[in-house]
C-alpha atoms as a PDB file:
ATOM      1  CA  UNK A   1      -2.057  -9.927  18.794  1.00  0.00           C
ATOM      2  CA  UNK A   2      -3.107 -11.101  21.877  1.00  0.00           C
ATOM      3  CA  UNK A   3      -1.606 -14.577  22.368  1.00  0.00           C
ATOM      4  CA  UNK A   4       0.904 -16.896  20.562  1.00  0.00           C
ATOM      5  CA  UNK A   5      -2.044 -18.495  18.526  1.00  0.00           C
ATOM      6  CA  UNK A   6      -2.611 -15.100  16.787  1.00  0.00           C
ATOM      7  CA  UNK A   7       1.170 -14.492  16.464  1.00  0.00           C
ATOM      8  CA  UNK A   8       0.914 -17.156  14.080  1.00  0.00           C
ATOM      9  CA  UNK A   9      -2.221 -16.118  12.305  1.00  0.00           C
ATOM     10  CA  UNK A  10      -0.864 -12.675  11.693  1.00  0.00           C
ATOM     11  CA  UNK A  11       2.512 -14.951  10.730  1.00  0.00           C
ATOM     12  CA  UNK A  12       0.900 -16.798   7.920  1.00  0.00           C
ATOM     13  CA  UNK A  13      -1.231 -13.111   7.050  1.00  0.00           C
ATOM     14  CA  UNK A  14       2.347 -11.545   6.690  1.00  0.00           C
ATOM     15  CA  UNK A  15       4.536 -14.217   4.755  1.00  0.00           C
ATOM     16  CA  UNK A  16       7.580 -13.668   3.657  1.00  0.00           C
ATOM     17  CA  UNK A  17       9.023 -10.958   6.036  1.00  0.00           C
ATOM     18  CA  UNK A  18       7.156 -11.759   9.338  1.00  0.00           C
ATOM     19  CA  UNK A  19      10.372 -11.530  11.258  1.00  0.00           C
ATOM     20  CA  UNK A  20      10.623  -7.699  10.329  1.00  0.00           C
ATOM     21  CA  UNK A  21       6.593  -7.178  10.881  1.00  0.00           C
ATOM     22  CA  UNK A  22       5.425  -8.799  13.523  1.00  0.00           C
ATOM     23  CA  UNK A  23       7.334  -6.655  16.490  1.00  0.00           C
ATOM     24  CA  UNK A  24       5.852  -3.764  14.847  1.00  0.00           C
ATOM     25  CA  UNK A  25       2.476  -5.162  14.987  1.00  0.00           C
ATOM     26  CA  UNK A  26       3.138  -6.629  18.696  1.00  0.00           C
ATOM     27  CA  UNK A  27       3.913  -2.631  19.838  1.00  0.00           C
ATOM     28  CA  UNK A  28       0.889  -1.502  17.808  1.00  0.00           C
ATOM     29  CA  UNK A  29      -1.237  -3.569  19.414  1.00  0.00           C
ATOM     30  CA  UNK A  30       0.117  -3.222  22.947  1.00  0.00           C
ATOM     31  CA  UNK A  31       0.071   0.708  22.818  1.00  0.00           C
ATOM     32  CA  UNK A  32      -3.788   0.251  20.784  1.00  0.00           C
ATOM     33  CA  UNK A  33      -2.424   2.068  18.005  1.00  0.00           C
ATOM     34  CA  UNK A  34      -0.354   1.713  15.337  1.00  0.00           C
ATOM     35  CA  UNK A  35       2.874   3.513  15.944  1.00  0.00           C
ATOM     36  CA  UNK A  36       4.396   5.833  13.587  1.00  0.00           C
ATOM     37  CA  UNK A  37       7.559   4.282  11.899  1.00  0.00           C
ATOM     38  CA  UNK A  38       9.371   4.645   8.489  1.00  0.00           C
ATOM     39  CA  UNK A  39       9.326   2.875   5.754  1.00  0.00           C
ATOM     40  CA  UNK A  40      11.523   2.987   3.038  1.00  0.00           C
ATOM     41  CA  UNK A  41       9.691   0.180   0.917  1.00  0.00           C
ATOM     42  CA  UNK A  42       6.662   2.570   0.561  1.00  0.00           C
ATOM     43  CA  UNK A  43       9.148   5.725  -0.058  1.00  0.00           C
ATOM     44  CA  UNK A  44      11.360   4.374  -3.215  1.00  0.00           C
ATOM     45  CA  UNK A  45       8.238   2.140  -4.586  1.00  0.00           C
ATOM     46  CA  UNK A  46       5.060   3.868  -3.395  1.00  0.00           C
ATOM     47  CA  UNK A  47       1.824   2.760  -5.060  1.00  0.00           C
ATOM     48  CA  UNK A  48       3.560  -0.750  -5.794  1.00  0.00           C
ATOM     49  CA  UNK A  49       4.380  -1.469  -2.561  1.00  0.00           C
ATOM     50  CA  UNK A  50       0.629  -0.943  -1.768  1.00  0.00           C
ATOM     51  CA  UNK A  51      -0.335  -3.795  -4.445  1.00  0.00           C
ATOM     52  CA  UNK A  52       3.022  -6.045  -3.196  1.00  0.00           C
ATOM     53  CA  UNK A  53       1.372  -6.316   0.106  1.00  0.00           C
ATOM     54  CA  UNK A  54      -1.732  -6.767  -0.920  1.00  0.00           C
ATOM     55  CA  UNK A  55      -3.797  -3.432  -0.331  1.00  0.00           C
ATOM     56  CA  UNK A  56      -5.422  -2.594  -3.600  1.00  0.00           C
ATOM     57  CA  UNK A  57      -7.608   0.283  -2.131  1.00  0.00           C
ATOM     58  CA  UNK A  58      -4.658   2.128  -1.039  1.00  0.00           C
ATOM     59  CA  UNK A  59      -2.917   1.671  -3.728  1.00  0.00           C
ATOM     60  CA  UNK A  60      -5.800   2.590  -5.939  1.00  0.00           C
ATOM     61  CA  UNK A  61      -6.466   5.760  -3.687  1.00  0.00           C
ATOM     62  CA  UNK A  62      -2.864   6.954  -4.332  1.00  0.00           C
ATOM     63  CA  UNK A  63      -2.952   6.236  -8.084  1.00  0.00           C
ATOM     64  CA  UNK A  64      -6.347   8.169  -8.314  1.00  0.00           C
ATOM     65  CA  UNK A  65      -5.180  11.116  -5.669  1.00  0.00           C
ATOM     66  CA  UNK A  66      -1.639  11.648  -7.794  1.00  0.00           C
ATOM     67  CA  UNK A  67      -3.680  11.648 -10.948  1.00  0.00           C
ATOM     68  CA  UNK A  68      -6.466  14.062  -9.746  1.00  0.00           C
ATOM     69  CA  UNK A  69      -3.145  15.926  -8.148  1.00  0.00           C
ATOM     70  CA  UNK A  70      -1.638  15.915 -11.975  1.00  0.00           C
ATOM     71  CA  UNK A  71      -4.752  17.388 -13.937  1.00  0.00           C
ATOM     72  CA  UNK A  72      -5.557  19.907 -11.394  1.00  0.00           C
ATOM     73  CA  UNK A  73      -1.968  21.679 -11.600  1.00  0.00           C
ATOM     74  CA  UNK A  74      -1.969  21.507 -15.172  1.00  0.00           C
ATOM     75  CA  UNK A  75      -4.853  23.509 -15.297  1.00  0.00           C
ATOM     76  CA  UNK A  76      -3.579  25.737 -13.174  1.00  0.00           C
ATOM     77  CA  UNK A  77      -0.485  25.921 -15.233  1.00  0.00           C
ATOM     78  CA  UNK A  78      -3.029  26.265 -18.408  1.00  0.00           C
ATOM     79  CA  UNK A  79      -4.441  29.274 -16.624  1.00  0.00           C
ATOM     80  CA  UNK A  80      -0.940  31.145 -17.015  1.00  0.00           C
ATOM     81  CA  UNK A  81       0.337  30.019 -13.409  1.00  0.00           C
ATOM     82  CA  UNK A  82       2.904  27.270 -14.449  1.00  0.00           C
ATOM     83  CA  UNK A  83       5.323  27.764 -11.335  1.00  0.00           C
ATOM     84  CA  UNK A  84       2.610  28.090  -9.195  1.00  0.00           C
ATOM     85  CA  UNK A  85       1.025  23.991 -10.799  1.00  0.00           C
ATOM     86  CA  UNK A  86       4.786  23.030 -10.737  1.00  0.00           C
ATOM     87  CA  UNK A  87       4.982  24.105  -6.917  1.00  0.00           C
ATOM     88  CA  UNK A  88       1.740  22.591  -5.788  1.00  0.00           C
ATOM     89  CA  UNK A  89       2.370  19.205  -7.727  1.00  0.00           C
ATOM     90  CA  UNK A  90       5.972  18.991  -5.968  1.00  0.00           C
ATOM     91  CA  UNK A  91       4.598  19.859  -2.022  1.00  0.00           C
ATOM     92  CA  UNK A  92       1.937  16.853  -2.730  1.00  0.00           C
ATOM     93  CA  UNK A  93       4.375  14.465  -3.803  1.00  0.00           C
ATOM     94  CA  UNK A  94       6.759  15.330  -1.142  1.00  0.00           C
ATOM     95  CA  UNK A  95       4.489  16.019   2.122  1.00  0.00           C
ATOM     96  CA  UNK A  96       2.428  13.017   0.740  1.00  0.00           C
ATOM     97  CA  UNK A  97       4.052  10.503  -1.277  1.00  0.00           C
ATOM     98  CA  UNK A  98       7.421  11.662   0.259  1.00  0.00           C
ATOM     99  CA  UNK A  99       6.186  12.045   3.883  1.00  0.00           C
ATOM    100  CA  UNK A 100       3.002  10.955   5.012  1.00  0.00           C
ATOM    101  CA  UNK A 101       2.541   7.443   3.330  1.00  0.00           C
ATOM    102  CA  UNK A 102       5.878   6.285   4.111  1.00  0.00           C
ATOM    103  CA  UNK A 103       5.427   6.849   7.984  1.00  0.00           C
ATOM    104  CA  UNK A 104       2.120   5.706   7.902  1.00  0.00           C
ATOM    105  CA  UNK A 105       2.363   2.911   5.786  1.00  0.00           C
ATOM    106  CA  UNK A 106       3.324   0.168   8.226  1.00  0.00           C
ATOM    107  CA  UNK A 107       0.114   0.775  10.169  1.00  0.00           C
ATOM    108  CA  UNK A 108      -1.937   0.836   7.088  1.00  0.00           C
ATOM    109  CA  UNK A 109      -0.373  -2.658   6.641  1.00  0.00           C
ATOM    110  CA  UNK A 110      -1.274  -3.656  10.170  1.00  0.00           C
ATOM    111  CA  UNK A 111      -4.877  -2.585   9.814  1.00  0.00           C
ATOM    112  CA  UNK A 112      -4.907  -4.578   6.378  1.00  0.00           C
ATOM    113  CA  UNK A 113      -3.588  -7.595   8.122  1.00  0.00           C
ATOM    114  CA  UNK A 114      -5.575  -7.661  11.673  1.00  0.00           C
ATOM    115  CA  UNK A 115      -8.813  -7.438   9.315  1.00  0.00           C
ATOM    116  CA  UNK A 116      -7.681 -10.064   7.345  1.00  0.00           C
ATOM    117  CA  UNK A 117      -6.962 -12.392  10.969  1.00  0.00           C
ATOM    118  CA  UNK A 118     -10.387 -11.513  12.219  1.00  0.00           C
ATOM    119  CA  UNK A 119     -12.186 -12.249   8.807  1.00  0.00           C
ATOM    120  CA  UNK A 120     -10.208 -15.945   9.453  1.00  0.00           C
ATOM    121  CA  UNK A 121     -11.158 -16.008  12.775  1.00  0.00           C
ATOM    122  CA  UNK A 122     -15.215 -15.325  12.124  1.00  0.00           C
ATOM    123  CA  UNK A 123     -15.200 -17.462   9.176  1.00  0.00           C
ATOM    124  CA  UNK A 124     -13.086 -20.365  10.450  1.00  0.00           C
ATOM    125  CA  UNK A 125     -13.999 -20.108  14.200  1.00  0.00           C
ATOM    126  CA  UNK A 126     -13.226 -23.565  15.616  1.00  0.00           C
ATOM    127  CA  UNK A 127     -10.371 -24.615  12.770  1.00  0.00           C
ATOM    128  CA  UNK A 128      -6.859 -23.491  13.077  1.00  0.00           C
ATOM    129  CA  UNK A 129      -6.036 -25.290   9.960  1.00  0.00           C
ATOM    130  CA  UNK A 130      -8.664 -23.537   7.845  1.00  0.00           C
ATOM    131  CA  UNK A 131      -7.586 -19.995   9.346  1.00  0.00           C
ATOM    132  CA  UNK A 132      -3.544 -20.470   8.568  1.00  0.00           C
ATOM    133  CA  UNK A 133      -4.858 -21.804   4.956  1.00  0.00           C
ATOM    134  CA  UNK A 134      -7.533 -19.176   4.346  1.00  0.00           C
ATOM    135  CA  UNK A 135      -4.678 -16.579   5.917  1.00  0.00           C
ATOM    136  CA  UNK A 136      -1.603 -17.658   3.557  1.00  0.00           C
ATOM    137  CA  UNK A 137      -3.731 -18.024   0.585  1.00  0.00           C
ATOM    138  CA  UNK A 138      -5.112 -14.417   0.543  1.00  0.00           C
ATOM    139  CA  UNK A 139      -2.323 -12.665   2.255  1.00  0.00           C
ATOM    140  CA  UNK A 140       1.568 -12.448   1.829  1.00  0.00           C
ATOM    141  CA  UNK A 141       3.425 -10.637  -0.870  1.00  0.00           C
ATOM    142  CA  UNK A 142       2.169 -10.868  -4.444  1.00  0.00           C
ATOM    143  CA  UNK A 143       4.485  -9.642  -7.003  1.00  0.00           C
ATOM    144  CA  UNK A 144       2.982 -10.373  -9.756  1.00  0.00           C
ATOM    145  CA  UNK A 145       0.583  -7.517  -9.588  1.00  0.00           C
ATOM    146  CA  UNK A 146       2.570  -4.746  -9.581  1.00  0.00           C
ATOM    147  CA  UNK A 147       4.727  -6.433 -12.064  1.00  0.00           C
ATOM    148  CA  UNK A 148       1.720  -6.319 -14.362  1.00  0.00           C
ATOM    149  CA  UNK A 149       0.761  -3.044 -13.375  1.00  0.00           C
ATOM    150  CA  UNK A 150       4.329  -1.708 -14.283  1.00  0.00           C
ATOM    151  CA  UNK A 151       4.347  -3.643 -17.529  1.00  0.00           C
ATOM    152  CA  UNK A 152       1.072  -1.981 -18.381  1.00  0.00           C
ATOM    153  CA  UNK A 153       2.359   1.632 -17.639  1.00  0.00           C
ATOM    154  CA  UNK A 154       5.342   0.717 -19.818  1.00  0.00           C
ATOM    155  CA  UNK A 155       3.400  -0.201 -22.483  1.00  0.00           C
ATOM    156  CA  UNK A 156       1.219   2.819 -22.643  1.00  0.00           C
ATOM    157  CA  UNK A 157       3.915   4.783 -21.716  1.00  0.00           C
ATOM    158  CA  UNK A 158       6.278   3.799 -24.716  1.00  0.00           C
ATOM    159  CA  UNK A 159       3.884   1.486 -27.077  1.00  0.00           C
ATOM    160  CA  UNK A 160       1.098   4.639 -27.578  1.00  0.00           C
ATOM    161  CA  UNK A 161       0.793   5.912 -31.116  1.00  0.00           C
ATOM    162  CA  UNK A 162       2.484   9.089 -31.747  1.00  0.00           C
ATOM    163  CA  UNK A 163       0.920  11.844 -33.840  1.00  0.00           C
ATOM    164  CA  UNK A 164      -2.701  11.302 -33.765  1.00  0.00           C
ATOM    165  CA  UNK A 165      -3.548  13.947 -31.092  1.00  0.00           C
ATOM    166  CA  UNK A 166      -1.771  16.813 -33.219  1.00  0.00           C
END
């Protein structure tokens, strides 16, 4: 965020909740870096507040690494070692769901959004208009995906057939 102009590109990137974003992203890019900073969004909600904001890969990469996390200390549980899968399934979710991703997450989000400005910028080069269009259409908050996403766990969750695996 170099100038005013981009202030409002990464404005109309962020949508609803600029205000809170945009100093962050005005100290990330003044130090170069993304700062370290908490938030508590990405701590109670996690994976959905990846696909509220947006970032499907991360939220996808999550999913897929609490999953993989899952299977692997049930086998080791399997293998006669159930504190030990209990333990190891608890230090992931806290050092990495607990820890890691919610101090990190803000700067994920300001990556996500400054690629999202200069895809506007290299596509629309010459027209602000297009930029703030292109930018508000394909950024901002979308609830209705993790709504869906949460319906859908609920549903296989509570709406699975019961007895056919016994």
């Amino acid at each position: 965020m170099s100038s005013e102009a981009d202030y409002e590109l990464y404005a109309a990137a962020v949508g609803r909740k600029a205000g809170f974003y945009l100093p962050y992203f005005r100290r990330a890019a003044d130090r170069g870096y993304p700062p370290v900073s908490w938030n508590w969004a990405t701590f109670f909600f996690g994976v959905f507040w990846f696909l509220y904001r947006r970032q499907y890969r991360w939220a996808a990469g999550l999913a897929l690494a609490a999953l993989l996390v899952a299977v692997l200390t049930g086998q080791v549980a399997l293998a006669g070692y159930p504190a030990l899968g209990t333990t190891l399934q608890l230090g992931f979710l806290i050092a990495v769901l607990g820890v890691y991703v919610p101090l990190n997450a803000n700067g994920f989000y300001y990556r996500w959004v400054t690629a999202r400005v200069e895809q506007a910028k290299a596509e629309f080069a010459f027209d602000r208009k297009r930029q703030l269009e292109f930018l508000a259409l394909r950024g901002g908050p979308n609830l209705a995906t993790p709504l869906l996403v949460f319906l859908a766990i609920v549903m296989v969750t509570f709406l699975r057939p019961t007895g056919m695996l016994q």
